[in-house]
PDB file of N, CA and C in Angstrom:
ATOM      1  N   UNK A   1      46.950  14.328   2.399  1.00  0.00           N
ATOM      2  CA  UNK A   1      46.579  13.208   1.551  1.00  0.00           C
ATOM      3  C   UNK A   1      45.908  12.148   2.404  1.00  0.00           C
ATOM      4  N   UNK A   2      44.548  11.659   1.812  1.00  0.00           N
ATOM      5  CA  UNK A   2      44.373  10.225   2.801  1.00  0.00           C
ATOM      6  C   UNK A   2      44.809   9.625   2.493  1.00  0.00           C
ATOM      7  N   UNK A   3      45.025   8.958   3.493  1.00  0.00           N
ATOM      8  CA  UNK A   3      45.888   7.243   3.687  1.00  0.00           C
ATOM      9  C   UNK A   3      45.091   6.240   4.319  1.00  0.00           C
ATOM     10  N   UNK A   4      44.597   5.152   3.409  1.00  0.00           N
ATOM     11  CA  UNK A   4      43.728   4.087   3.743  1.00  0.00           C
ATOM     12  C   UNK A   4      44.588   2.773   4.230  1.00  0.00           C
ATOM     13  N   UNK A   5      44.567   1.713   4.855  1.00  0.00           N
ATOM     14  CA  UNK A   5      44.804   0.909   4.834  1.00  0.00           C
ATOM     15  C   UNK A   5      44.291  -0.217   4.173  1.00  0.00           C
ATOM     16  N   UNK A   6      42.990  -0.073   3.484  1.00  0.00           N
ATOM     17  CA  UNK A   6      42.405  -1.065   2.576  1.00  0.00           C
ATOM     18  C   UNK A   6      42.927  -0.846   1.496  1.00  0.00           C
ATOM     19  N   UNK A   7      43.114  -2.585   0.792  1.00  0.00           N
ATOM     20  CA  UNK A   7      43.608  -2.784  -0.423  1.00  0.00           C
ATOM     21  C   UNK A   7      42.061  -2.612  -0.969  1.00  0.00           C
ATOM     22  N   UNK A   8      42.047  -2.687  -2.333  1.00  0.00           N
ATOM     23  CA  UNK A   8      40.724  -2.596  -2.909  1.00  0.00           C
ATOM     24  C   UNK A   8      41.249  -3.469  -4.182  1.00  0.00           C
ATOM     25  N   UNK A   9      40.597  -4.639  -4.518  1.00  0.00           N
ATOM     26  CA  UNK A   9      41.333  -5.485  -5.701  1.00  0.00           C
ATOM     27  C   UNK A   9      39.955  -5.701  -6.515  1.00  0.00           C
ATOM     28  N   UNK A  10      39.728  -5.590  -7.868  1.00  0.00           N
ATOM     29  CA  UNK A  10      38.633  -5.238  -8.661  1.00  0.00           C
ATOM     30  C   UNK A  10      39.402  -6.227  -9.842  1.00  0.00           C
ATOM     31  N   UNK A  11      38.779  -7.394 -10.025  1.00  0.00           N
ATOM     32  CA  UNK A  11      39.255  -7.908 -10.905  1.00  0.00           C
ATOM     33  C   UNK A  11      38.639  -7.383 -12.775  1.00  0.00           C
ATOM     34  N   UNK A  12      37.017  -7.082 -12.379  1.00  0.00           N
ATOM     35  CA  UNK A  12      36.701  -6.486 -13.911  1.00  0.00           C
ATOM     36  C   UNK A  12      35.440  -5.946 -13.032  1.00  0.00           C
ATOM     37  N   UNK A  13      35.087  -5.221 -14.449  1.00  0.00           N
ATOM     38  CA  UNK A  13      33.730  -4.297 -13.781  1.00  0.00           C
ATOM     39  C   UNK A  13      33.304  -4.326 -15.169  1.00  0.00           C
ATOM     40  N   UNK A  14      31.989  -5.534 -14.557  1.00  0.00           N
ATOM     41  CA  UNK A  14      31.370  -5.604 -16.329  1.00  0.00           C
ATOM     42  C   UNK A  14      30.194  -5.111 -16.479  1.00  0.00           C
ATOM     43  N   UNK A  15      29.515  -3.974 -15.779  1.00  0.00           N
ATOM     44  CA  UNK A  15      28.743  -2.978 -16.123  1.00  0.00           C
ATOM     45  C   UNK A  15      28.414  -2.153 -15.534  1.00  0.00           C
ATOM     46  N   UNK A  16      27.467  -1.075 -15.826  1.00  0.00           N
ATOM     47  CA  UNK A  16      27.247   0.224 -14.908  1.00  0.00           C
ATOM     48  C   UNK A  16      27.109   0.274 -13.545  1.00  0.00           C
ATOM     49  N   UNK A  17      26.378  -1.361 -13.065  1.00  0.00           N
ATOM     50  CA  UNK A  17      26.171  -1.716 -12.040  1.00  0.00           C
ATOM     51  C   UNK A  17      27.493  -2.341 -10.904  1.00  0.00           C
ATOM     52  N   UNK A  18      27.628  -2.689 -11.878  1.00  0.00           N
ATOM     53  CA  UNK A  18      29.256  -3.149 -10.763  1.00  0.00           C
ATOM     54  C   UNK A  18      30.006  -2.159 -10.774  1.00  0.00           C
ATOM     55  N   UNK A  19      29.921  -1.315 -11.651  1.00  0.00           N
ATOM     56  CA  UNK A  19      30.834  -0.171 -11.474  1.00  0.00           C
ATOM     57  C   UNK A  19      30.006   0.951 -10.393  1.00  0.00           C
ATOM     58  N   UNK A  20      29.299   1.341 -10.472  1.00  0.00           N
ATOM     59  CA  UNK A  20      28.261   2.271  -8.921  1.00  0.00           C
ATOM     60  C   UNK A  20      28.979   1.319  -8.001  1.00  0.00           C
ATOM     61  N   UNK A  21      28.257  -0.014  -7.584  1.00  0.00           N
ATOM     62  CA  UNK A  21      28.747  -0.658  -6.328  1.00  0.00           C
ATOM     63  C   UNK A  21      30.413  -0.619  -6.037  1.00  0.00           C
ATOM     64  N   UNK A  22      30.995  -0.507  -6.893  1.00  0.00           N
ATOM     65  CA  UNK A  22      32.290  -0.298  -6.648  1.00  0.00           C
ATOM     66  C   UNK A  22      32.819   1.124  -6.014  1.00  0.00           C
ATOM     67  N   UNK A  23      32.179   2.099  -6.986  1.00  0.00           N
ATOM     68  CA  UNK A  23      32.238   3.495  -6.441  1.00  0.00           C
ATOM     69  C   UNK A  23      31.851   3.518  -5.365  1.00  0.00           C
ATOM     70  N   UNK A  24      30.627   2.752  -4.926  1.00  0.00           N
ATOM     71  CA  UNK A  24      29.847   3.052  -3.373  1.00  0.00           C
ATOM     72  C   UNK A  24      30.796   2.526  -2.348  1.00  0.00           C
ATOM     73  N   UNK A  25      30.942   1.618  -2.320  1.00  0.00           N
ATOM     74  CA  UNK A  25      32.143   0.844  -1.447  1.00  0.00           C
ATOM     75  C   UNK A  25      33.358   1.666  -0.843  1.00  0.00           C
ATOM     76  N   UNK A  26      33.997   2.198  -2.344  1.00  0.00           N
ATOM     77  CA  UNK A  26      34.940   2.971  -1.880  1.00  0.00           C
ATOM     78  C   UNK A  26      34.635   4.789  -1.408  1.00  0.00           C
ATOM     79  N   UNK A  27      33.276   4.854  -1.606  1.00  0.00           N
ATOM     80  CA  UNK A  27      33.068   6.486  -1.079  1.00  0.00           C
ATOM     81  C   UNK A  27      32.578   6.313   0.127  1.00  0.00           C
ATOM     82  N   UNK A  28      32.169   5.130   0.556  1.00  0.00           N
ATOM     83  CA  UNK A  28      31.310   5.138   2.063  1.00  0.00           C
ATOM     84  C   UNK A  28      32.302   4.929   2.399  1.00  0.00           C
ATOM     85  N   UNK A  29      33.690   4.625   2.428  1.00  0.00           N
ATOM     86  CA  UNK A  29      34.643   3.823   3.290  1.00  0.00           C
ATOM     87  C   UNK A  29      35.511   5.390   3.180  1.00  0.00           C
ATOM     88  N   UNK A  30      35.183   5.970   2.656  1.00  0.00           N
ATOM     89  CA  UNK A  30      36.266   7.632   2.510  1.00  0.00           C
ATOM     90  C   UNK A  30      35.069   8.365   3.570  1.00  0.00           C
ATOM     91  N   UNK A  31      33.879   8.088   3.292  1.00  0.00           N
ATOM     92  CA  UNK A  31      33.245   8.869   3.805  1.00  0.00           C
ATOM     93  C   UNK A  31      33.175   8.852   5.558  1.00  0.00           C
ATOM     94  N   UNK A  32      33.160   7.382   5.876  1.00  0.00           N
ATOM     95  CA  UNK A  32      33.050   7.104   7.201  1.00  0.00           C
ATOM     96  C   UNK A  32      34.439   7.348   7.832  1.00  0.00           C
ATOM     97  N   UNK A  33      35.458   7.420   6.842  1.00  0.00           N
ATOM     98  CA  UNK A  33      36.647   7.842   7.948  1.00  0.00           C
ATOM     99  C   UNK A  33      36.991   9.417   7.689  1.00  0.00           C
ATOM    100  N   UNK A  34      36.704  10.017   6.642  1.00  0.00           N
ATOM    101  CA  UNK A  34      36.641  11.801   6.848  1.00  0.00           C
ATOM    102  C   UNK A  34      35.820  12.716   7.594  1.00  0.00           C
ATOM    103  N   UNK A  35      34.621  12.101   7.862  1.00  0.00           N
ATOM    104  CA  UNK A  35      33.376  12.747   7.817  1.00  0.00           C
ATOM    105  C   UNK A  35      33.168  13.337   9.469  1.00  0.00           C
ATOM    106  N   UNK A  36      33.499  14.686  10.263  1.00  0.00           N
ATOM    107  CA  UNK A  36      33.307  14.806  10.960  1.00  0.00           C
ATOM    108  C   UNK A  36      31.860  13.929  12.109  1.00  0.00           C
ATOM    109  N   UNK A  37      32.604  13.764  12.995  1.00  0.00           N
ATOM    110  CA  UNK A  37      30.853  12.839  13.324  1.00  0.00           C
ATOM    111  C   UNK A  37      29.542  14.179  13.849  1.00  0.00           C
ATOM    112  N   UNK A  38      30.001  15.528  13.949  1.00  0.00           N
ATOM    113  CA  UNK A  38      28.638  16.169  14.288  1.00  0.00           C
ATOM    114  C   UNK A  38      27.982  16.072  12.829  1.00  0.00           C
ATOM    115  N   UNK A  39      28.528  16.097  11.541  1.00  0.00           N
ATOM    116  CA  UNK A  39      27.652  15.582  10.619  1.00  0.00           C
ATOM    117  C   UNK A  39      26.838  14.580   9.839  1.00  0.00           C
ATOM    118  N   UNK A  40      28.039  13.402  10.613  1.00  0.00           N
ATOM    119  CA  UNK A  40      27.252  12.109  10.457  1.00  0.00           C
ATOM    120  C   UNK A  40      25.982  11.708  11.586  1.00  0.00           C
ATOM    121  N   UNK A  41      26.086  12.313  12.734  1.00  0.00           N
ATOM    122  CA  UNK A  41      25.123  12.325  13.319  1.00  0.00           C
ATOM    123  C   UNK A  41      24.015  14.068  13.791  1.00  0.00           C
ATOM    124  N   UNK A  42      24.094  14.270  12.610  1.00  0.00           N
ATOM    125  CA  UNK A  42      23.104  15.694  12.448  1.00  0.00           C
ATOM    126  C   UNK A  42      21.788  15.163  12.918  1.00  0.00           C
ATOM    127  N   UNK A  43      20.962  16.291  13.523  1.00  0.00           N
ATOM    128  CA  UNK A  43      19.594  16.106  13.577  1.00  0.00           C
ATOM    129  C   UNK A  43      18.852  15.462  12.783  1.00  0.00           C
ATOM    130  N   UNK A  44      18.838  15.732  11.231  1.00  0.00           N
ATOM    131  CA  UNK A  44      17.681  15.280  10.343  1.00  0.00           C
ATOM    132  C   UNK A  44      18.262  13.958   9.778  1.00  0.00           C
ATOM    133  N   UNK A  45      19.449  13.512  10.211  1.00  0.00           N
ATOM    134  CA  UNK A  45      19.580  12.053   9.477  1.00  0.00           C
ATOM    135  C   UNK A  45      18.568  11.294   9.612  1.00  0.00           C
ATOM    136  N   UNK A  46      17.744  10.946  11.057  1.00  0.00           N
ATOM    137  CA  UNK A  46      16.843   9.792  10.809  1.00  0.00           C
ATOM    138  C   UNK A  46      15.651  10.279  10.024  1.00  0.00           C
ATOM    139  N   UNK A  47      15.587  11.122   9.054  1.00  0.00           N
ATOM    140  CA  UNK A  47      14.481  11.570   8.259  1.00  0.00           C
ATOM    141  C   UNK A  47      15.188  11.266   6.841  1.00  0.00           C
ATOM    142  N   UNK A  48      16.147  11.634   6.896  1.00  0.00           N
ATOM    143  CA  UNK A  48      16.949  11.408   5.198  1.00  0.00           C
ATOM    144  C   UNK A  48      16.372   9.367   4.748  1.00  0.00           C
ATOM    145  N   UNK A  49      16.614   9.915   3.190  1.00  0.00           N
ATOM    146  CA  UNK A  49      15.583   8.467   2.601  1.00  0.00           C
ATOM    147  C   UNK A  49      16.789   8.135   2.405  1.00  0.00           C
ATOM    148  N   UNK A  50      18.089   8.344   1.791  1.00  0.00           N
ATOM    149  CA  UNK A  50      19.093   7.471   1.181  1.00  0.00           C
ATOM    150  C   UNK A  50      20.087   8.395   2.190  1.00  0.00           C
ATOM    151  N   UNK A  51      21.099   7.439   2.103  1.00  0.00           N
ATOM    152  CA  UNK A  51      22.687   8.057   3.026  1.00  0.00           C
ATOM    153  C   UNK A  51      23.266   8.991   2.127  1.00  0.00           C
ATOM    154  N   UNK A  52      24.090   9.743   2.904  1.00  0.00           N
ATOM    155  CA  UNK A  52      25.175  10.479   2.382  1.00  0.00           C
ATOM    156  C   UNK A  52      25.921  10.180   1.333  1.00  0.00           C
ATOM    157  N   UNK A  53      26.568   8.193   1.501  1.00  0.00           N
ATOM    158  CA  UNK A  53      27.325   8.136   0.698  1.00  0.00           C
ATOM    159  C   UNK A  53      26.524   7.654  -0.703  1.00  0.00           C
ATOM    160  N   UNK A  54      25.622   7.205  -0.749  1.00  0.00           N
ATOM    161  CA  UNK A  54      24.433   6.724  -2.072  1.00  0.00           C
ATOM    162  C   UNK A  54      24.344   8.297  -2.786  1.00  0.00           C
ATOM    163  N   UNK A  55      24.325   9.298  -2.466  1.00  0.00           N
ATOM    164  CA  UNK A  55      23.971  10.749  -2.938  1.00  0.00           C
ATOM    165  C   UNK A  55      25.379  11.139  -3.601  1.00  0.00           C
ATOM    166  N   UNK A  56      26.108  11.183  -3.073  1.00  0.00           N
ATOM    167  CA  UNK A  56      27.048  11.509  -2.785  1.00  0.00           C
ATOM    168  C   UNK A  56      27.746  10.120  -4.424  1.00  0.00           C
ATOM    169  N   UNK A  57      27.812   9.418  -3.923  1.00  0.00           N
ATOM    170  CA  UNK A  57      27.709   7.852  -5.170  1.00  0.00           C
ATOM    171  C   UNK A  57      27.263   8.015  -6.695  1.00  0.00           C
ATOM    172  N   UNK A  58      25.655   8.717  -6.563  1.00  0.00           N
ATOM    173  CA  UNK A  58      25.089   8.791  -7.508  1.00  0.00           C
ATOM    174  C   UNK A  58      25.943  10.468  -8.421  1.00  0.00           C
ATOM    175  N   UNK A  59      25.776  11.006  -7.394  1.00  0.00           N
ATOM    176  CA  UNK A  59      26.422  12.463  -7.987  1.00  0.00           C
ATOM    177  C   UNK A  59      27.779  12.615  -9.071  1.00  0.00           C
ATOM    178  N   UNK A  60      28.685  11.497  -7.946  1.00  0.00           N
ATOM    179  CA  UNK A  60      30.018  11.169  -8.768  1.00  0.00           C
ATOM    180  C   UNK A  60      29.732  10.532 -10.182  1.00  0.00           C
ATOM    181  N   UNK A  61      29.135   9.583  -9.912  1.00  0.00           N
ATOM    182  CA  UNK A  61      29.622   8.636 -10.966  1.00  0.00           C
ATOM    183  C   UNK A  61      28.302   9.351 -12.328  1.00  0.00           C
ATOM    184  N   UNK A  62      27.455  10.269 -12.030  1.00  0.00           N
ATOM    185  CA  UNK A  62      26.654  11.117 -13.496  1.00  0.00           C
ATOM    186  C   UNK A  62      27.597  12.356 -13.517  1.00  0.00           C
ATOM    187  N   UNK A  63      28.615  12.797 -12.897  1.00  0.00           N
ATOM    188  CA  UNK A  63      29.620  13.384 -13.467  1.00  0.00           C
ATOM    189  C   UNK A  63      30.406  12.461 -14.207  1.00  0.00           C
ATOM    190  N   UNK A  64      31.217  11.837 -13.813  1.00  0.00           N
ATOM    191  CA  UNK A  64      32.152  10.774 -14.548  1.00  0.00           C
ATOM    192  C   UNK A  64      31.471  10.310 -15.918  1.00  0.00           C
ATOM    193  N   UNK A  65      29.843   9.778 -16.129  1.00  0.00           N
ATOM    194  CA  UNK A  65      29.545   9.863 -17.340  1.00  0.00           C
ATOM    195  C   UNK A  65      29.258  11.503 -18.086  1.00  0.00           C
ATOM    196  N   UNK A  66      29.293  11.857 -17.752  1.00  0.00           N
ATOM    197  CA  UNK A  66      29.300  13.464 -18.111  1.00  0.00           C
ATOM    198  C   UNK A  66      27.676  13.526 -18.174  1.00  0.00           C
ATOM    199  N   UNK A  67      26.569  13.038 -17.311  1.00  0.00           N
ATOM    200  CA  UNK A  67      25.613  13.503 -17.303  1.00  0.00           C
ATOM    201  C   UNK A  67      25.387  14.431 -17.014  1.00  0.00           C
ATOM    202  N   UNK A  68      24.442  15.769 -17.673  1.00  0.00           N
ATOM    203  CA  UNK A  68      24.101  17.145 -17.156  1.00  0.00           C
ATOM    204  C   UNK A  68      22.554  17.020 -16.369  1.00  0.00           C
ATOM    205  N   UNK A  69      21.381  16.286 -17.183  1.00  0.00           N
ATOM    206  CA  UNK A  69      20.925  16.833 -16.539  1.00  0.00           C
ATOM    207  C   UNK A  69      20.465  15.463 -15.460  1.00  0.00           C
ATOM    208  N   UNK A  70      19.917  16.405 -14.628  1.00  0.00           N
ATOM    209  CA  UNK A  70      19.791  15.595 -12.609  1.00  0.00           C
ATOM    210  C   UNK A  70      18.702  15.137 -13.143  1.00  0.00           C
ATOM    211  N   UNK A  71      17.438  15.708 -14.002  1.00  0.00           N
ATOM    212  CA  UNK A  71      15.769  14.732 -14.075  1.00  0.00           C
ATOM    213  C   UNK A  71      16.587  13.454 -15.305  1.00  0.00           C
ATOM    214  N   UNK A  72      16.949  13.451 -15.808  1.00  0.00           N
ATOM    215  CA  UNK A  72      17.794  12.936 -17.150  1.00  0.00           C
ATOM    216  C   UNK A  72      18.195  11.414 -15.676  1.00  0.00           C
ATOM    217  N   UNK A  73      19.163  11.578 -14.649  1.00  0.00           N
ATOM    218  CA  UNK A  73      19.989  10.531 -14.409  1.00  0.00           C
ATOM    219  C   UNK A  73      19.123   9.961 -13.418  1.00  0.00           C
ATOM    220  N   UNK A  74      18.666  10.855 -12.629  1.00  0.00           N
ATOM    221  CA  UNK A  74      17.707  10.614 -11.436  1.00  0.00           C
ATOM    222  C   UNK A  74      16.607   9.639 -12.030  1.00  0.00           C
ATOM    223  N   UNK A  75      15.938   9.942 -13.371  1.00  0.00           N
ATOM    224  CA  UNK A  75      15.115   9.108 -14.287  1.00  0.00           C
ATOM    225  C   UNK A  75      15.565   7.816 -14.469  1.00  0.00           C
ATOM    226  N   UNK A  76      16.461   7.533 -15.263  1.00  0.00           N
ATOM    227  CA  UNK A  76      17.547   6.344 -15.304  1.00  0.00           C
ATOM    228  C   UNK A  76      17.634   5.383 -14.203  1.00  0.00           C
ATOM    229  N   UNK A  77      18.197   6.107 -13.054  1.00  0.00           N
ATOM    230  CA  UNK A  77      18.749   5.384 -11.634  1.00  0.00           C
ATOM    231  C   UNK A  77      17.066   4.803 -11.164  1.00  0.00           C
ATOM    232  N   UNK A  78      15.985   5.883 -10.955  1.00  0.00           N
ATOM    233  CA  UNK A  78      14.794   4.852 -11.079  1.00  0.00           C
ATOM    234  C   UNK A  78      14.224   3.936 -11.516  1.00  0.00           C
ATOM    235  N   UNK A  79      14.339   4.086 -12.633  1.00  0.00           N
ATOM    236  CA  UNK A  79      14.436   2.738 -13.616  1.00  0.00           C
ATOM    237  C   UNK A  79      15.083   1.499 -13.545  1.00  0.00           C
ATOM    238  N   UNK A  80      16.013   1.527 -13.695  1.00  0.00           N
ATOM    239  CA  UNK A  80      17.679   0.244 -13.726  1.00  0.00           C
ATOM    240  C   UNK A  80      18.259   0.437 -12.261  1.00  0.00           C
ATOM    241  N   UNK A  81      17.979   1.007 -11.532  1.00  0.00           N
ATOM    242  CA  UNK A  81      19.272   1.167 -10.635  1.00  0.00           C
ATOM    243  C   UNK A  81      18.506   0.991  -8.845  1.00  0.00           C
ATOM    244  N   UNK A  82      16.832   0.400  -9.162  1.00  0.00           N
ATOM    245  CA  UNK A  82      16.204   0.631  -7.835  1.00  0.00           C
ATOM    246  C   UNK A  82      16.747  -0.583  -7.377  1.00  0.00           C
ATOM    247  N   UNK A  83      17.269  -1.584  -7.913  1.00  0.00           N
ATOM    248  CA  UNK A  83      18.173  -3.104  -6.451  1.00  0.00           C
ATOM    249  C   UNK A  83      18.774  -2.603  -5.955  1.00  0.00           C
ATOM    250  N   UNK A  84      19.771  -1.233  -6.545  1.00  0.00           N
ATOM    251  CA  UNK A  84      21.307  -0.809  -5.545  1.00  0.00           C
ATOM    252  C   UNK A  84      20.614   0.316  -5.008  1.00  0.00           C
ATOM    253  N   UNK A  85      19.598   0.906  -4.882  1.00  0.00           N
ATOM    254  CA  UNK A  85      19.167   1.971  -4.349  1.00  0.00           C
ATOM    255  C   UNK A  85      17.403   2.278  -3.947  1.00  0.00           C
ATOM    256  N   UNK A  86      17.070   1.449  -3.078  1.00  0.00           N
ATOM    257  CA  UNK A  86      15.360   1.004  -3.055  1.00  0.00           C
ATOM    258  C   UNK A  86      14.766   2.087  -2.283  1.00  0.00           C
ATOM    259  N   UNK A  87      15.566   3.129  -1.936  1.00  0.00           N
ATOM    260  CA  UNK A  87      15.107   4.126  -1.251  1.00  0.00           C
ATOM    261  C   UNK A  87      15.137   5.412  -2.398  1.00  0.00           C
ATOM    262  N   UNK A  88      15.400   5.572  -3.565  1.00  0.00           N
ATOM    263  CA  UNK A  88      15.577   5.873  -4.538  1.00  0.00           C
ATOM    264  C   UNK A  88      14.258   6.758  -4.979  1.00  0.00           C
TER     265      UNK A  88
END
């Protein structure tokens, strides 16, 4: 089981957007303490456009809305979602 030492206190999450940044917060902070480092520092990272945990961010949370299709959310997140993601 992980065991974090961060509290995480979320008083409301009043839209799609605060809710991603919330998800992101807490997956980069899972991510940077699980994540073997030969993969955080792989060859092609300095070529990758968005991080691990933004992919990884976006993936979760169009499951959680039960989005199927990837041109469908990927469309969307271009649209509304290029402030939290300008590499997008």
């Amino acid at each position: 089981m992980l065991e974090s030492d961060r509290n995480y206190f979320i008083k409301e999450i009043g839209d799609l957007k605060d809710f991603v940044t919330v998800s992101y917060v807490i997956i980069d902070d899972i991510y940077q303490e699980v994540t073997p480092t030969h993969i955080k520092n792989r060859c092609n990272i300095n070529t990758s456009k968005m991080s691990d945990s933004e992919i990884i961010t976006l993936s979760i949370v169009a499951k959680l809305l039960t989005i199927d299709s990837e041109n469908a959310w990927f469309g969307f997140c271009n649209k509304n979602m290029r402030d939290l993601f300008p590499r997008l």
